[in-house]
N, C-alpha and C. Protein backbone atom coordinates (compact mmCIF):
# COMPACT_ATOMS: atom_id res chain seq x y z
N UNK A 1 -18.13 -6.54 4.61
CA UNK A 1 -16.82 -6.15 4.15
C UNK A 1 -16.83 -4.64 3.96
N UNK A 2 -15.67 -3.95 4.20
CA UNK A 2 -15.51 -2.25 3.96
C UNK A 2 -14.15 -2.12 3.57
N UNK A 3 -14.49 -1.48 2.61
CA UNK A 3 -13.63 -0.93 1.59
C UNK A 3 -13.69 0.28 1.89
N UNK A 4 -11.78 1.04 1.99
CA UNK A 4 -11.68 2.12 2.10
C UNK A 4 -10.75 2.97 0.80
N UNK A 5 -10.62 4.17 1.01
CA UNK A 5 -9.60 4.61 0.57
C UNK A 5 -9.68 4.48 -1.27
N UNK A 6 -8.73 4.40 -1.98
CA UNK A 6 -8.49 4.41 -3.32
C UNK A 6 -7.70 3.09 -3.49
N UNK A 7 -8.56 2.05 -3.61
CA UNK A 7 -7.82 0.59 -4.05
C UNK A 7 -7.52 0.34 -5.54
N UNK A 8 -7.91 0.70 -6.03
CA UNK A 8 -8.13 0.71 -7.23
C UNK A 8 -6.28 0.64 -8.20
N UNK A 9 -5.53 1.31 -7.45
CA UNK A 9 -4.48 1.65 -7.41
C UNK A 9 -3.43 0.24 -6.95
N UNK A 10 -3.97 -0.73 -6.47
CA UNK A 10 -3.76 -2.09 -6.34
C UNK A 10 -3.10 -2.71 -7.43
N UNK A 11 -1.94 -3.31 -7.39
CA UNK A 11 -0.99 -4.29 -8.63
C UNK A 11 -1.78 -5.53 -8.18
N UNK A 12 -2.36 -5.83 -9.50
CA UNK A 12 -2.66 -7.23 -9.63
C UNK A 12 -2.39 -8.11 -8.85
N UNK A 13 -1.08 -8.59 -8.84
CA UNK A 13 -0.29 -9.28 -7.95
C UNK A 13 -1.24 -9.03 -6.67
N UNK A 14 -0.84 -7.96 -5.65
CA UNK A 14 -0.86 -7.79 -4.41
C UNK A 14 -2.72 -8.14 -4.43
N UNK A 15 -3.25 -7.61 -5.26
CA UNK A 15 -4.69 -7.87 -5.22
C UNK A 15 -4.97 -9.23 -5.16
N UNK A 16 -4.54 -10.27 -6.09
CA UNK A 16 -4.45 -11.13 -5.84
C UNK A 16 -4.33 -11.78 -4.39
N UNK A 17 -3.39 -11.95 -3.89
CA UNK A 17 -2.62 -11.63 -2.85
C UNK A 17 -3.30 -11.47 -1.84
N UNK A 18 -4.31 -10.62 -1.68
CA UNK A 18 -5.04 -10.08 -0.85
C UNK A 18 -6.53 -10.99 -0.38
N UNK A 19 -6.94 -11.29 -1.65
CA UNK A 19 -7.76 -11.98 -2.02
C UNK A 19 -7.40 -13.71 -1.64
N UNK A 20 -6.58 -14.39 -1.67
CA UNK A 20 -5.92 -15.57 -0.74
C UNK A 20 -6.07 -15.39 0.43
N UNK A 21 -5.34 -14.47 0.85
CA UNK A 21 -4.85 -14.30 2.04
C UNK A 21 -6.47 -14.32 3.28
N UNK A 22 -7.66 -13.80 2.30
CA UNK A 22 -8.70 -13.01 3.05
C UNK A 22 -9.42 -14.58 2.99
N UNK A 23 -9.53 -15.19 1.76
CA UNK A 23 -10.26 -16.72 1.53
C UNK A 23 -9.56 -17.41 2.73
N UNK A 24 -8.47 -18.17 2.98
CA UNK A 24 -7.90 -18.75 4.58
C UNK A 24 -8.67 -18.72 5.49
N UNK A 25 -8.11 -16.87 5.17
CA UNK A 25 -8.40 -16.24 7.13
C UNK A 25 -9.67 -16.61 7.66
N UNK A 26 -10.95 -16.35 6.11
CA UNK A 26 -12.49 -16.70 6.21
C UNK A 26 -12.37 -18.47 6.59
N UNK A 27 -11.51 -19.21 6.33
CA UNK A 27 -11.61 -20.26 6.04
C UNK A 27 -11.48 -21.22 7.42
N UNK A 28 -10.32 -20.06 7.59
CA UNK A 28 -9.59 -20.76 9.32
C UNK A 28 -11.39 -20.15 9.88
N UNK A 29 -11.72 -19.09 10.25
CA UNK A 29 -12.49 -18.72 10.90
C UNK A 29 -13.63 -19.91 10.84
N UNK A 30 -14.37 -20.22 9.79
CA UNK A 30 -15.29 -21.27 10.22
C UNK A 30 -14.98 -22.60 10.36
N UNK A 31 -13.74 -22.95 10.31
CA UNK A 31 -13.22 -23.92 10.54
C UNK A 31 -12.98 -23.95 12.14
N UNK A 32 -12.22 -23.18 13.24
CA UNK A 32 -11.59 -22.89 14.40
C UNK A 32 -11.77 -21.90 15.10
N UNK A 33 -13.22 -20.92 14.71
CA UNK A 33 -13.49 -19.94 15.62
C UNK A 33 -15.26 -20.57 15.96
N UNK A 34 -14.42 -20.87 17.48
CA UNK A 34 -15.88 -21.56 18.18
C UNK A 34 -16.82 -20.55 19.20
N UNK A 35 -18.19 -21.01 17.98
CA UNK A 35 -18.73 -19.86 18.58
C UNK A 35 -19.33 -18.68 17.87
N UNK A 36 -18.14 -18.45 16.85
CA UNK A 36 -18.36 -17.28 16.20
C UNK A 36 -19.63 -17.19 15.38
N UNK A 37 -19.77 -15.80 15.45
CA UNK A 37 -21.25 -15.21 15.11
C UNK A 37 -21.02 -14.46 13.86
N UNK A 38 -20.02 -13.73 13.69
CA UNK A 38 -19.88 -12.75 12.41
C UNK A 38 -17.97 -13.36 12.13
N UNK A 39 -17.40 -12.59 11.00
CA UNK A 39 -16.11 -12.14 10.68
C UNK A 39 -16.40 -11.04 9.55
N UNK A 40 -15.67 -10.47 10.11
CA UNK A 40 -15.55 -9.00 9.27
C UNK A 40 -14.27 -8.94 8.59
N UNK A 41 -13.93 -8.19 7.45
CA UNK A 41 -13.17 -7.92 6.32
C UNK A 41 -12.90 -6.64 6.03
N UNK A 42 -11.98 -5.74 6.59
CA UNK A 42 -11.90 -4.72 6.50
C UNK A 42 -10.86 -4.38 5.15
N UNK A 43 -10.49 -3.83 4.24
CA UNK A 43 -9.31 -3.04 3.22
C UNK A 43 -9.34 -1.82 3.30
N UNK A 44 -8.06 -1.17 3.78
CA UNK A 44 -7.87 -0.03 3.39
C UNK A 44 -6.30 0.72 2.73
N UNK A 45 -6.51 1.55 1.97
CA UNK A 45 -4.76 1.79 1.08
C UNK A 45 -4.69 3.24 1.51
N UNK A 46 -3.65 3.53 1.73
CA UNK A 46 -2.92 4.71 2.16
C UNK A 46 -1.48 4.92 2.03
N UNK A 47 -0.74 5.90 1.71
CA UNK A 47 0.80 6.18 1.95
C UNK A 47 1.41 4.73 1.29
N UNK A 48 0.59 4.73 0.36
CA UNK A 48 2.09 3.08 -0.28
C UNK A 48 1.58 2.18 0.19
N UNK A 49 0.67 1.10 0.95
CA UNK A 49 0.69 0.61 1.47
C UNK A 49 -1.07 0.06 1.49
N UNK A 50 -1.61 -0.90 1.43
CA UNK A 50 -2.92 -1.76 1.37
C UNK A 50 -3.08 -2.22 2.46
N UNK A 51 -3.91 -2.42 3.25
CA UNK A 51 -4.32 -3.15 4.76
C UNK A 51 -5.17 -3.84 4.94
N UNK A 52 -5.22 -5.92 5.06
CA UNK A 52 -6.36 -5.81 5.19
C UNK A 52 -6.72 -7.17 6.42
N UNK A 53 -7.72 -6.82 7.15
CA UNK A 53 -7.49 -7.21 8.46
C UNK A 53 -9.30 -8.29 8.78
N UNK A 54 -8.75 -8.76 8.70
CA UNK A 54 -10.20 -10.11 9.03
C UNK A 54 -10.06 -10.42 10.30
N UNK A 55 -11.32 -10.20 11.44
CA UNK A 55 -11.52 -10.51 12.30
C UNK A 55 -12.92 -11.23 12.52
N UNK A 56 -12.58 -12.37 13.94
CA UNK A 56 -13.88 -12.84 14.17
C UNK A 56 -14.29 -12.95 15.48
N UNK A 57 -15.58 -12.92 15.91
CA UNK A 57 -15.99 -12.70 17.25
C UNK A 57 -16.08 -14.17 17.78
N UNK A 58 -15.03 -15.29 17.88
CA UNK A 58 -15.57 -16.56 18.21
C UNK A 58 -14.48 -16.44 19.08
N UNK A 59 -14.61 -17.67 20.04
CA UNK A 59 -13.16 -17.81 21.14
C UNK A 59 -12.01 -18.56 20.33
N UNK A 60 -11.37 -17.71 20.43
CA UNK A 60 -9.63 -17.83 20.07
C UNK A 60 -9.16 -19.22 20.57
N UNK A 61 -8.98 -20.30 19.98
CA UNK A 61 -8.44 -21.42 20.41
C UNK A 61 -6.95 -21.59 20.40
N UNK A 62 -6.42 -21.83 21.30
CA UNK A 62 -4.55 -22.18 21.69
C UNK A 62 -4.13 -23.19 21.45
N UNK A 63 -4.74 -24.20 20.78
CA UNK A 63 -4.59 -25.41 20.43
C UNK A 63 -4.08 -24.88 18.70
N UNK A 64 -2.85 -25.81 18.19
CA UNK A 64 -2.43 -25.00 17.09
C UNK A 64 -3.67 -25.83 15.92
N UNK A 65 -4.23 -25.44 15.37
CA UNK A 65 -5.49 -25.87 13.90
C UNK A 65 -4.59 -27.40 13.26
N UNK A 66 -3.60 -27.33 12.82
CA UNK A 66 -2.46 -28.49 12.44
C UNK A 66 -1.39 -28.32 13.02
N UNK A 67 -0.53 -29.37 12.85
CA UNK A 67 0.66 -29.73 13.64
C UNK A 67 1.79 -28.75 12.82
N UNK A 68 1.21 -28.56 11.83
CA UNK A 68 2.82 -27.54 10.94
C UNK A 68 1.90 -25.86 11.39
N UNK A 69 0.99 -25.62 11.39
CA UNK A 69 0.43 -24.67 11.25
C UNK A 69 0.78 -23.80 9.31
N UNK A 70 0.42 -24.92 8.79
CA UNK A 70 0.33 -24.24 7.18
C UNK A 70 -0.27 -23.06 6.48
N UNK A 71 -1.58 -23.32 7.00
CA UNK A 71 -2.67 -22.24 6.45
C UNK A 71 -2.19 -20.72 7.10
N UNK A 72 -1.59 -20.70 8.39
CA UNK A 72 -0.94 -19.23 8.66
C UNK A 72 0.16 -18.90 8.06
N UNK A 73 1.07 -20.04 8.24
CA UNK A 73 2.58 -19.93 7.57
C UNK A 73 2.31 -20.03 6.12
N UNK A 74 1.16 -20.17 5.29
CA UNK A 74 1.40 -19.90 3.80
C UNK A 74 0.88 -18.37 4.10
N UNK A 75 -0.06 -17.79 4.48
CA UNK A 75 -0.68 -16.43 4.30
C UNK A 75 0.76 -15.50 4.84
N UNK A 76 1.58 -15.89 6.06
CA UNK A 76 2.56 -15.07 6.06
C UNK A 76 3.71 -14.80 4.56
N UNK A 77 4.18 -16.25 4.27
CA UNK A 77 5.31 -16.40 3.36
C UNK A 77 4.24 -15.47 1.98
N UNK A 78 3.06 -15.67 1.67
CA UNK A 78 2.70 -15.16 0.65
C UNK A 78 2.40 -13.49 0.73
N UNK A 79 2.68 -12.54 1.63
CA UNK A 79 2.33 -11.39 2.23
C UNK A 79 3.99 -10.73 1.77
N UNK A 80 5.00 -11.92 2.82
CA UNK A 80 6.47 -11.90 2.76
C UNK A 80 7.29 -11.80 1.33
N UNK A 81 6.51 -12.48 0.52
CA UNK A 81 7.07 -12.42 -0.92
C UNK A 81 6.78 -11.03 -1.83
N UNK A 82 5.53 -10.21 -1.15
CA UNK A 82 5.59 -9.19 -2.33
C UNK A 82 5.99 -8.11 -1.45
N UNK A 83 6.49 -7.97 -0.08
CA UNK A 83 7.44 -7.11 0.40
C UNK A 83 6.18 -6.91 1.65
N UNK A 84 5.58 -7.87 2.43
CA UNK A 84 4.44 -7.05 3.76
C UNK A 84 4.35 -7.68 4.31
N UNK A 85 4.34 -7.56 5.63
CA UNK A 85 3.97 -8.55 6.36
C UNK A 85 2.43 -9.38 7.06
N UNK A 86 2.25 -9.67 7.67
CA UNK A 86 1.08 -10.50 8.32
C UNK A 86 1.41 -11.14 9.93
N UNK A 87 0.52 -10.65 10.49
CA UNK A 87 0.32 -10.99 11.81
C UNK A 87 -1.59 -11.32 12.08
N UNK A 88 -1.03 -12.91 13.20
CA UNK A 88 -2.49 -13.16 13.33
C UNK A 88 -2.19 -13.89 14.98
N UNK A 89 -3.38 -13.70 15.29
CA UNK A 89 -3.45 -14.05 16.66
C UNK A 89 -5.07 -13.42 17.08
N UNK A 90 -4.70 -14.52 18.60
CA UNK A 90 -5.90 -13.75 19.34
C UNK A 90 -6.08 -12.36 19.03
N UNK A 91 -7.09 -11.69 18.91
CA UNK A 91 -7.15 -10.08 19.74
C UNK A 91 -7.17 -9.92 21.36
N UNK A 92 -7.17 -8.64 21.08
CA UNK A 92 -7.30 -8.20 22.88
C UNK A 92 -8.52 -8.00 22.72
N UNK A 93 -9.21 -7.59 21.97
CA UNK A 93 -10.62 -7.35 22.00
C UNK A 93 -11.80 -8.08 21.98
N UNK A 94 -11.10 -9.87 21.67
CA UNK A 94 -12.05 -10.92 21.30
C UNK A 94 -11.90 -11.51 20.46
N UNK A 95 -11.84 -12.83 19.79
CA UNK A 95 -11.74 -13.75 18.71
C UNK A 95 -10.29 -13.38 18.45
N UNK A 96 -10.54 -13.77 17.10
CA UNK A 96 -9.14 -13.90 16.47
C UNK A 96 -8.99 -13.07 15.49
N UNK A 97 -8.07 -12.24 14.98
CA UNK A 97 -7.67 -11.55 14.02
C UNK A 97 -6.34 -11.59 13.25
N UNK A 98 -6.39 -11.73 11.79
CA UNK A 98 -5.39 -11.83 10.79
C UNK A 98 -5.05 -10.40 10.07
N UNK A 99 -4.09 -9.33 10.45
CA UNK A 99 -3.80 -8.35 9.89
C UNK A 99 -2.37 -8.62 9.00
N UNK A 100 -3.15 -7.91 7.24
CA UNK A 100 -1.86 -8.04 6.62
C UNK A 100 -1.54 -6.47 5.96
N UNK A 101 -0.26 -6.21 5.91
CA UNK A 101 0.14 -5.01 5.51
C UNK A 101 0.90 -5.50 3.99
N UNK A 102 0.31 -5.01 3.08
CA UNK A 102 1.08 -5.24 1.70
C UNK A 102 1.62 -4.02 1.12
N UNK A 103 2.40 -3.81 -0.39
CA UNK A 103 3.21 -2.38 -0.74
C UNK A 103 1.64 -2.29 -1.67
N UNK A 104 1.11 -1.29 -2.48
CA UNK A 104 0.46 -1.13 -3.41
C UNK A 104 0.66 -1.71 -4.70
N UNK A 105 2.16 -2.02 -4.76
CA UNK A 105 2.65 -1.69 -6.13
C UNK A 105 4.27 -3.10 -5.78
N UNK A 106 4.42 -3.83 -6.85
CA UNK A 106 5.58 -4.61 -6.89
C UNK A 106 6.10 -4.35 -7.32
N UNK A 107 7.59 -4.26 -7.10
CA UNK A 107 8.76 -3.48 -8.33
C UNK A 107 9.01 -4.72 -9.03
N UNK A 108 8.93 -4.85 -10.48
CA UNK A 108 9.71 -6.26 -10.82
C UNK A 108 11.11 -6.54 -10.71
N UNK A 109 11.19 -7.49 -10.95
CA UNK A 109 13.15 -8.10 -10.48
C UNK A 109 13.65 -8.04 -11.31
């Protein structure tokens, strides 16, 4: 795992947040990345904004993991709720990768 930047600066919430989102991604990975040898965990915060991107070197399967596809569609809706999004898919580079972009900071309602 690599940690960049000044996280520290992280709202609970989104840390939280982050921390789900990264347990899954690890989760889908040894569950549906066949093959795979490593997954890596990258975070980094900059300009407003937290990044954190789990990739794995196993072959990307096209077959959907479940019939609803839950475990992606909760990590999106939970990214979606504190204002960031999430994208996951194959890479171009190999395996599969889950990148999520969150705010630093939640405004309350």
């Amino acid at each position: 795992m690599q940690v960049s930047d000044d996280v520290d600066a992280v709202d609970p919430a989104v840390s939280t947040a982050l921390y789900l989102i990264a347990a899954e991604a690890v989760t889908n990975a040894t569950r549906h990345a066949s093959g795979a040898t490593q997954v890596t965990i990258d975070v980094a915060a900059s300009r407003g904004q937290v990044r954190l991107r789990i990739h794995d070197d196993g072959e990307a399967s096209t077959a959907s993991p479940t019939p609803a596809g839950y475990g992606l569609r909760g990590m999106a809706e939970r990214a979606g709720l504190l204002g960031g999004t999430l994208q996951a898919g194959p890479d171009p580079d190999g395996g599969w990768s889950v990148d999520a972009s969150l705010p630093l900071t939640v405004r309350a309602s």
